[in-house]
Protein backbone atom coordinates (compact mmCIF):
# COMPACT_ATOMS: atom_id res chain seq x y z
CA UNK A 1 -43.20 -43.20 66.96
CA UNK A 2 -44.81 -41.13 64.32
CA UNK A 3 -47.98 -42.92 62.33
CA UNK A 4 -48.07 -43.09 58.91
CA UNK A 5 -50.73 -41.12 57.07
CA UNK A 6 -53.06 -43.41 55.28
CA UNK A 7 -55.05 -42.58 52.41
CA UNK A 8 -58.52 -43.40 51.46
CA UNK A 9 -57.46 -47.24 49.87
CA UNK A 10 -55.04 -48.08 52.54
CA UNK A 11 -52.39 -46.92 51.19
CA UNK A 12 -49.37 -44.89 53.22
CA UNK A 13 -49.25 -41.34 51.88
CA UNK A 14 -45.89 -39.63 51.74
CA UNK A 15 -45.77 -35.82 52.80
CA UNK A 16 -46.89 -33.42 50.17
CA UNK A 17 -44.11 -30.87 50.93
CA UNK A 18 -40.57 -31.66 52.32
CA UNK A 19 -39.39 -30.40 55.53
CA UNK A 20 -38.42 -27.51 56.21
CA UNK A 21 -35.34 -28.40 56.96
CA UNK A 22 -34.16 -29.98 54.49
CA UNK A 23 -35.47 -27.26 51.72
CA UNK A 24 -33.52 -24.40 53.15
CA UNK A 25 -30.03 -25.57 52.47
CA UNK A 26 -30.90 -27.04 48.99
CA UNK A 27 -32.56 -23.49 47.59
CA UNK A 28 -29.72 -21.74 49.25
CA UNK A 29 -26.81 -23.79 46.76
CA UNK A 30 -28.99 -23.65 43.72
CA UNK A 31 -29.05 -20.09 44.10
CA UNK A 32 -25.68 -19.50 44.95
CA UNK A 33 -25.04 -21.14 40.87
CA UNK A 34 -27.27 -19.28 39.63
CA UNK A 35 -25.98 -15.94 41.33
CA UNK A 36 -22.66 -16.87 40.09
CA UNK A 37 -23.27 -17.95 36.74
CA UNK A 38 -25.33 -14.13 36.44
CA UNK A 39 -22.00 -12.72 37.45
CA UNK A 40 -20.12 -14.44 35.00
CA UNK A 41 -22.11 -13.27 32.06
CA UNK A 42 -22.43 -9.61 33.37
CA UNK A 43 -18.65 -9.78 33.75
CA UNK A 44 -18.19 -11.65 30.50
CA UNK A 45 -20.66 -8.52 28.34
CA UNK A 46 -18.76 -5.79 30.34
CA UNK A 47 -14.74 -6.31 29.35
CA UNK A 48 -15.29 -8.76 26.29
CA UNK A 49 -14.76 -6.01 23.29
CA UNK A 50 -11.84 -4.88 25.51
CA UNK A 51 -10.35 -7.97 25.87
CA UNK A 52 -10.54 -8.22 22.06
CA UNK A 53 -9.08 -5.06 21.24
CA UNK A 54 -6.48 -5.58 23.45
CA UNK A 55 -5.54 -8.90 21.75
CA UNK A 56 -4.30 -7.72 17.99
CA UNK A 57 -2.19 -8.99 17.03
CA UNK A 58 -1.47 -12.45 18.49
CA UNK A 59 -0.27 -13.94 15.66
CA UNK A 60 2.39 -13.09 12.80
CA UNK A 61 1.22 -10.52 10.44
CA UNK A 62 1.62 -11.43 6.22
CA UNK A 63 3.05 -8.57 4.51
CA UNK A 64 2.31 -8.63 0.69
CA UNK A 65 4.90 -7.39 -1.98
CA UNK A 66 3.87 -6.96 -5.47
CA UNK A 67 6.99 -7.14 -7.06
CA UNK A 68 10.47 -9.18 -6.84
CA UNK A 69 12.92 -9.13 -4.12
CA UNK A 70 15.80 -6.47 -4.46
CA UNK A 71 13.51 -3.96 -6.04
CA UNK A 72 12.12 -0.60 -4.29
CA UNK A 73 9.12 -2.10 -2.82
CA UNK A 74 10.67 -5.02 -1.18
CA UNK A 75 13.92 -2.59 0.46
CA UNK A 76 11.15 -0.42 1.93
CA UNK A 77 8.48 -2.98 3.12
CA UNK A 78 11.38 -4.94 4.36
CA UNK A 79 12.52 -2.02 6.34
CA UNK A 80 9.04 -1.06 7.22
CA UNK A 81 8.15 -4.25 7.94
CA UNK A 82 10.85 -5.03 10.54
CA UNK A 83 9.70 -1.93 12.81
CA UNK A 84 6.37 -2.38 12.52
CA UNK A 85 7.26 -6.09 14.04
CA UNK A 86 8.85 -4.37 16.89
CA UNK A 87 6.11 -1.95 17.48
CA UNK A 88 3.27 -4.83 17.48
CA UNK A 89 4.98 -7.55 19.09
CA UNK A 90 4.79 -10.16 16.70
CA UNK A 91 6.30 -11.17 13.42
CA UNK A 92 5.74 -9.33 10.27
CA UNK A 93 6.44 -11.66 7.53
CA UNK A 94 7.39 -10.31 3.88
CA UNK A 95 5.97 -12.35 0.94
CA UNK A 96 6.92 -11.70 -2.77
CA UNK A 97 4.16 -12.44 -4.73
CA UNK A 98 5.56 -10.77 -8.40
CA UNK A 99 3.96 -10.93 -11.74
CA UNK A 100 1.44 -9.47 -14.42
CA UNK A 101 2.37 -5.91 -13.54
CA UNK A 102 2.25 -6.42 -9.75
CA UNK A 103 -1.68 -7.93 -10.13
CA UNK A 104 -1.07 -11.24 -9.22
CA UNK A 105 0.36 -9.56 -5.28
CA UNK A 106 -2.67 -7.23 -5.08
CA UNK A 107 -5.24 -9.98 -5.87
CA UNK A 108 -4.21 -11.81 -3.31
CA UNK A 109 -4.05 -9.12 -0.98
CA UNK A 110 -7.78 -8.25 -2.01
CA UNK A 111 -9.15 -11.70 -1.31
CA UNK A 112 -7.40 -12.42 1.98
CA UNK A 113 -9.44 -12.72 4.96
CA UNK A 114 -10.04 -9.00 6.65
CA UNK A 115 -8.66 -9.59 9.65
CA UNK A 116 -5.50 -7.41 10.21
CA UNK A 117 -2.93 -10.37 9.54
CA UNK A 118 -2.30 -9.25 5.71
CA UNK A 119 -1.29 -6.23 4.63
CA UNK A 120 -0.06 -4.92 1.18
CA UNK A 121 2.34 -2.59 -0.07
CA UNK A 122 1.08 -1.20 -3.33
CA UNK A 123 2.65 1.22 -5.63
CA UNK A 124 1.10 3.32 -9.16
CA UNK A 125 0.09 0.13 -10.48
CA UNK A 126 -2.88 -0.08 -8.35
CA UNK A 127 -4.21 2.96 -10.07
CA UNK A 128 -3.18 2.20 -13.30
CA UNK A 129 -4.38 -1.18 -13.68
CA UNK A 130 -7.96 -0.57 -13.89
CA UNK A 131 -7.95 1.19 -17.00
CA UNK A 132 -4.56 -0.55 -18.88
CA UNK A 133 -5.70 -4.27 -18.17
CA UNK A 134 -9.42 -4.86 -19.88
CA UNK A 135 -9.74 -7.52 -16.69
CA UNK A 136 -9.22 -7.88 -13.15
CA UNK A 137 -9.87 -10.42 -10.52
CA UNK A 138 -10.49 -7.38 -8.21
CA UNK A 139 -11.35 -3.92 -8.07
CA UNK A 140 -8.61 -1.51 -6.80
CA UNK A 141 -11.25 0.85 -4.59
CA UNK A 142 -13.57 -1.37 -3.29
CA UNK A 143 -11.73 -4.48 -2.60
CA UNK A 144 -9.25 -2.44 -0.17
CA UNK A 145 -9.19 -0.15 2.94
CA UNK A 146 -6.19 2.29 2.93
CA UNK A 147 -4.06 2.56 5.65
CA UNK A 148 -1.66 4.92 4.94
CA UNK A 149 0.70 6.53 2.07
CA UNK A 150 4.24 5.52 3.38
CA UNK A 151 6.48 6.77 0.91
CA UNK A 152 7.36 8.27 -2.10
CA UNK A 153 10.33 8.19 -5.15
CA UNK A 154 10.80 11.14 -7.05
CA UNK A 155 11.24 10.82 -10.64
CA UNK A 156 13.53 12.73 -13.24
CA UNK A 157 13.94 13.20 -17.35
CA UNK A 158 16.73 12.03 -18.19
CA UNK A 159 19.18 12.37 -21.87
CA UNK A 160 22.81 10.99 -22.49
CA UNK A 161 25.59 13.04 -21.80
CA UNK A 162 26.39 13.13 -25.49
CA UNK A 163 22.63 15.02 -26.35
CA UNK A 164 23.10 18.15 -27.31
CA UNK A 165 19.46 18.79 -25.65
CA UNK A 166 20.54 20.73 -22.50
CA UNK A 167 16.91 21.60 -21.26
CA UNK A 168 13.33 20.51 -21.19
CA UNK A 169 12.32 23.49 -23.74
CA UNK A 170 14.95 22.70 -25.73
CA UNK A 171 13.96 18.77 -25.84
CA UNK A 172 10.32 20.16 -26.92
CA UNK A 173 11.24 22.37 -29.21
CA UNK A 174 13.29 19.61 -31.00
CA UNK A 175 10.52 17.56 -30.76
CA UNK A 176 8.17 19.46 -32.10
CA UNK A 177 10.53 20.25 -35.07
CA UNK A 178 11.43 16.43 -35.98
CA UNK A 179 7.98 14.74 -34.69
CA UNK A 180 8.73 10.78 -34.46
CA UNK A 181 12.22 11.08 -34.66
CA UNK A 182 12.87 11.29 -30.73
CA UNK A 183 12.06 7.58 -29.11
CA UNK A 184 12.23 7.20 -24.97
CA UNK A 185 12.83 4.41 -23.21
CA UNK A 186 10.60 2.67 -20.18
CA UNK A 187 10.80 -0.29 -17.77
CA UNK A 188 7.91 -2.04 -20.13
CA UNK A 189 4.29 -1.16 -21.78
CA UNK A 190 1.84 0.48 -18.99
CA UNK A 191 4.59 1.20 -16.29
CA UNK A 192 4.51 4.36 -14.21
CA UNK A 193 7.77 5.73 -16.12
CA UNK A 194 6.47 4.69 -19.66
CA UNK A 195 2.97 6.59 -18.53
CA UNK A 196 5.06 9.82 -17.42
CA UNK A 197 6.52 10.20 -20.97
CA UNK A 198 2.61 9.49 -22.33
CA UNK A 199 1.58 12.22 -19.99
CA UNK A 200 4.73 14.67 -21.59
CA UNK A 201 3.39 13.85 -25.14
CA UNK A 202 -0.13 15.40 -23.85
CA UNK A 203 1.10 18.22 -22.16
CA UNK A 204 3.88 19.17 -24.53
CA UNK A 205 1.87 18.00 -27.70
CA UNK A 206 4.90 16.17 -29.08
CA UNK A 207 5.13 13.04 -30.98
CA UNK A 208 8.01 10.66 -29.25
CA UNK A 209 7.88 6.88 -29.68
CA UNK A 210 7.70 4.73 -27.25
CA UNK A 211 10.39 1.52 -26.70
CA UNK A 212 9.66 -0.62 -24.15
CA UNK A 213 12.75 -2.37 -22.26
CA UNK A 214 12.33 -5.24 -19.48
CA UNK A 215 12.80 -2.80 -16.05
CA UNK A 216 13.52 1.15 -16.18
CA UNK A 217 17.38 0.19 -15.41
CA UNK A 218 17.41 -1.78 -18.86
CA UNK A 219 16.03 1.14 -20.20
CA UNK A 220 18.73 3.62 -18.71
CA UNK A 221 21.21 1.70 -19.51
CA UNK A 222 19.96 1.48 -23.22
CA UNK A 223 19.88 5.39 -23.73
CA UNK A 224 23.19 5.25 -22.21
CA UNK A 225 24.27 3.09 -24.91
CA UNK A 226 22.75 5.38 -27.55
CA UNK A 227 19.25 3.20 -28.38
CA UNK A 228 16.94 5.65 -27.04
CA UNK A 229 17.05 9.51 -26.80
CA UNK A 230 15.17 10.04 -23.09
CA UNK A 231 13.79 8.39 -20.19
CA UNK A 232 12.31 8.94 -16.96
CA UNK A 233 13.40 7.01 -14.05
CA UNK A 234 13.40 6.95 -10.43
CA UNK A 235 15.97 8.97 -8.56
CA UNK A 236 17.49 5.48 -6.67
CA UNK A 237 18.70 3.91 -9.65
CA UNK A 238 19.91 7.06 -11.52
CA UNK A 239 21.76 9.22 -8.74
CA UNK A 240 25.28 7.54 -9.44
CA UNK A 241 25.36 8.02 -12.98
CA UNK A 242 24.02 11.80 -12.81
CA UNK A 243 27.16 12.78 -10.43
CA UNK A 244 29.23 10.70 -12.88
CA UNK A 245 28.37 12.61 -16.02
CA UNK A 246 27.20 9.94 -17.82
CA UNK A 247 23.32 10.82 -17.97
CA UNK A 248 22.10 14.78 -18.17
CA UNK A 249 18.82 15.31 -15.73
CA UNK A 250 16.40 17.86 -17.50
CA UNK A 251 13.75 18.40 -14.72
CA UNK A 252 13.14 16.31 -11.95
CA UNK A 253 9.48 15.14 -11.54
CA UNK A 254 8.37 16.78 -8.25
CA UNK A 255 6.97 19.67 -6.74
CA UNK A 256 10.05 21.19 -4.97
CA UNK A 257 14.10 20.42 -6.10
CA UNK A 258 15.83 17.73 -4.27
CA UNK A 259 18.30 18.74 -1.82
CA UNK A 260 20.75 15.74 -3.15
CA UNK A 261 20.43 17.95 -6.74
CA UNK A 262 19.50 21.62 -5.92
CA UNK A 263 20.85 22.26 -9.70
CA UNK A 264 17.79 19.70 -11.02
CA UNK A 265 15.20 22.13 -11.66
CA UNK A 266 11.83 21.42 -11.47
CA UNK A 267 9.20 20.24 -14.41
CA UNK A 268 7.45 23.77 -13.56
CA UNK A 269 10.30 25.31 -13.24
CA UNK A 270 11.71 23.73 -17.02
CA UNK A 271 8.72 25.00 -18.63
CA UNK A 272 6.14 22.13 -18.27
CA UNK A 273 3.37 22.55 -15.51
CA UNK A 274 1.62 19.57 -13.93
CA UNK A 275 4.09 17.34 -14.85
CA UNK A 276 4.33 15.68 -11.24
CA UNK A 277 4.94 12.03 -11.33
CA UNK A 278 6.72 10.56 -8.46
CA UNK A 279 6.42 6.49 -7.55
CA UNK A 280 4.62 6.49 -4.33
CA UNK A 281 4.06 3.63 -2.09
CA UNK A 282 1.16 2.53 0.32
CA UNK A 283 0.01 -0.27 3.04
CA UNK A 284 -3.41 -1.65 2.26
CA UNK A 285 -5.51 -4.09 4.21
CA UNK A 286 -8.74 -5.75 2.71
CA UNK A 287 -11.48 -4.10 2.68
CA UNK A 288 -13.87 -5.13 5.65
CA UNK A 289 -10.85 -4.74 7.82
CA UNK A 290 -12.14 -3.65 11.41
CA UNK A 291 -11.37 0.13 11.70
CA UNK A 292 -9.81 -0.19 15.13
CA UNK A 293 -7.02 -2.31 13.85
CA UNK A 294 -6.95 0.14 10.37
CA UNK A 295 -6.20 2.94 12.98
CA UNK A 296 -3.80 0.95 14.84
CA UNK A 297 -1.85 0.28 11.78
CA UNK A 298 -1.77 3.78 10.48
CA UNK A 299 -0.63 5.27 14.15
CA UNK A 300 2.39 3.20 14.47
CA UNK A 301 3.40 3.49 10.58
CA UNK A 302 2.94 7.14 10.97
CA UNK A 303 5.21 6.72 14.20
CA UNK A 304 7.44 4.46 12.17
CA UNK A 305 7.70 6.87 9.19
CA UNK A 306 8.32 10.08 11.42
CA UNK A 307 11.39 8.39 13.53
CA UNK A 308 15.01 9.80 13.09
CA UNK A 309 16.73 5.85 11.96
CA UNK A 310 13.96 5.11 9.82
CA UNK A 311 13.99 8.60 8.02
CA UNK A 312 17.76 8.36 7.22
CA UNK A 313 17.35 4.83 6.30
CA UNK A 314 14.68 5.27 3.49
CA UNK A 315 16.39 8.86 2.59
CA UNK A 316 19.62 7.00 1.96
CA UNK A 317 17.99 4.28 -0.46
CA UNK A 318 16.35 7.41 -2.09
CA UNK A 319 12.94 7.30 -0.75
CA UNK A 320 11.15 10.82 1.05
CA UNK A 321 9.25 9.61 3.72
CA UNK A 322 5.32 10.50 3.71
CA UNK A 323 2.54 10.27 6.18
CA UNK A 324 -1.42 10.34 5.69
CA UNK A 325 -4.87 9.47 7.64
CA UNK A 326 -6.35 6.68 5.72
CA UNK A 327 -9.22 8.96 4.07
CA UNK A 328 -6.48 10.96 2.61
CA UNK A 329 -4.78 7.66 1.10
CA UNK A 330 -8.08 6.47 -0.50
CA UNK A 331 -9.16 10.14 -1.99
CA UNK A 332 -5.40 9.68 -3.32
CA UNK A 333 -6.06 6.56 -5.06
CA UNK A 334 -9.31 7.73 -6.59
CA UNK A 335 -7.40 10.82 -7.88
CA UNK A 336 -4.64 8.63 -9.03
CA UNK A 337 -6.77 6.11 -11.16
CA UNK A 338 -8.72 8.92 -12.86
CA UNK A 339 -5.18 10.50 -13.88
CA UNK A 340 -3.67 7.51 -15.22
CA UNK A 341 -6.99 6.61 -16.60
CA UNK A 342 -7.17 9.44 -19.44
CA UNK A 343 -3.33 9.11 -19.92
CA UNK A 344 -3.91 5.76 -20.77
CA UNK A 345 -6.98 6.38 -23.48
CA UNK A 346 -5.17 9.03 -25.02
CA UNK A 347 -2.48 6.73 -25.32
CA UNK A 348 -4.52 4.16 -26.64
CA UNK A 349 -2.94 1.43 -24.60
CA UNK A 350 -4.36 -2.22 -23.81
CA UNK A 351 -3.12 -5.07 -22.05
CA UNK A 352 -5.19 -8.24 -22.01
């Protein structure tokens, strides 16, 4: 039987340092957790950003659209929209958000949070908005980041059948000999086809008037009727009544003749050089966006765009398919605002 230390005052002392025995085991588990919990982190640092990659999307995707349902925009970012679904995996949910000349869509796409789950589908309006409206709740460059150009609708100049103008140079020349007297139609004040005729006026020097209708199909239908004597439109909406007879296309609006209307010549070609306006569409994110998912997006749209279906598809409903990086769509935009821009301050047009 063991004594008990004592210490100086009587007192039974307990052992300074445990036995050995018993400190062994104990050491050994707490550094077993501590070894593990190392691990973890190490693990944790090494495959956390690709775990994160890896995870967009997991949840639906909003997809923006400026304008009413029915229109061009919502056809193609519906059809857009469904493939891209496919190709990501989750949802891709359209969203008509119309109103004030398509501002009221981009704002919100602008303020949403830049995460990759909303995306917008803008049109000219982006870049001609900054100059025609004297305020906006955003700012058309640096409230975005460009994914890609996705599309584009090729305008043409249209007369009635029942104009004896038979050519660009000859609607000019007339012009030019009755200034004031010739009046075009558009789809409202500060739209992209109302801006193409401003942008003739410059290049031609003529003096037309202007008379705004509510859409560009109001407006056709109005020179059909005899109200106005020209307007330019979209090829979608004015292909039937062109192999009817019942409109005469001057020049078409583009850099090369359509193959639907190889007998459309060209604005150059009519007498009239840069007089390239075609409606062209683009998917934006907000800007802050993370540029792995930007390059995501524009891979598979650029996939999307290129396919066989979805090239027939958007060729049928009049749209030419198109294709750019990102840095291409944004130098685009820049050009495109500065264009519009001086169109618009010749023009002397305002919207509050």
């Amino acid at each position: 039987m063991k004594e008990k230390v004592m210490s100086g005052r009587g007192e039974a002392r307990q052992e300074v340092c445990p036995r050995k025995g018993r400190l062994v085991p104990a050491a050994r588990k707490v550094a077993a957790v501590f070894a593990v919990f190392a691990l973890a982190i190490l693990l944790t640092a090494i495959t956390a950003a690709p775990l994160c990659a890896q995870a967009y999307p997991n949840k639906p995707i909003r997809f923006i659209f400026p304008f009413p349902p029915g229109g061009p925009t919502d056809i193609l970012g519906r059809l857009l929209g469904q493939k891209l679904a496919d190709r990501l995996g989750q949802p891709v949910v359209p969203e008509n958000k119309p109103g004030a000349g398509a501002n009221i869509g981009l704002e919100i796409g602008a303020k949403a949070k830049p995460d990759g789950y909303t995306i917008t589908l803008a049109s000219p309006s982006l870049a001609i908005s900054p100059t025609l409206y004297k305020k906006l709740n955003y700012d058309s460059v640096k409230d975005f980041a460009p994914i890609a150009l996705v599309a584009e609708i090729p305008n043409v100049l249209l007369v009635p059948s029942s104009s004896p103008i038979k050519t660009l140079k000859e609607l000019i020349a007339y012009a030019k000999a009755n200034p004031g007297k010739l009046n075009f139609g558009s789809g409202g004040i500060g739209t992209s086809n109302h801006l193409a005729s401003e942008l003739l006026k410059t290049l031609a020097k003529i003096n037309i008037v202007h008379v705004p209708y509510k859409g560009s199909n109001q407006a056709m239908i109005g020179m059909m009727g005899g109200e106005v004597g020209m307007v330019v439109v979209g090829i979608p909406p004015s292909q039937g009544h062109i192999k009817a007879g019942k409109v005469r296309a001057l020049a078409v609006l583009s850099e090369e003749r359509l193959p639907a209307f190889p007998g459309i010549p060209t604005a150059k070609e009519a007498g009239i050089d840069n007089f390239e306006v075609t409606t062209w569409y683009g998917i934006l994110a907000p800007a802050g966006t993370p540029r792995e998912i930007i390059t995501r997006l524009n891979a598979e749209l650029t996939k999307i765009v290129a396919s066989a279906d979805i090239k027939e598809k958007m060729q049928a409903a009049g749209f030419e398919p198109m294709t750019s990086s990102p840095e291409k769509f944004a130098a685009f935009v820049k050009t495109e605002i500065v264009r519009w821009g001086n169109v618009i301050k010749d023009a002397n047009i305002s919207i509050e």
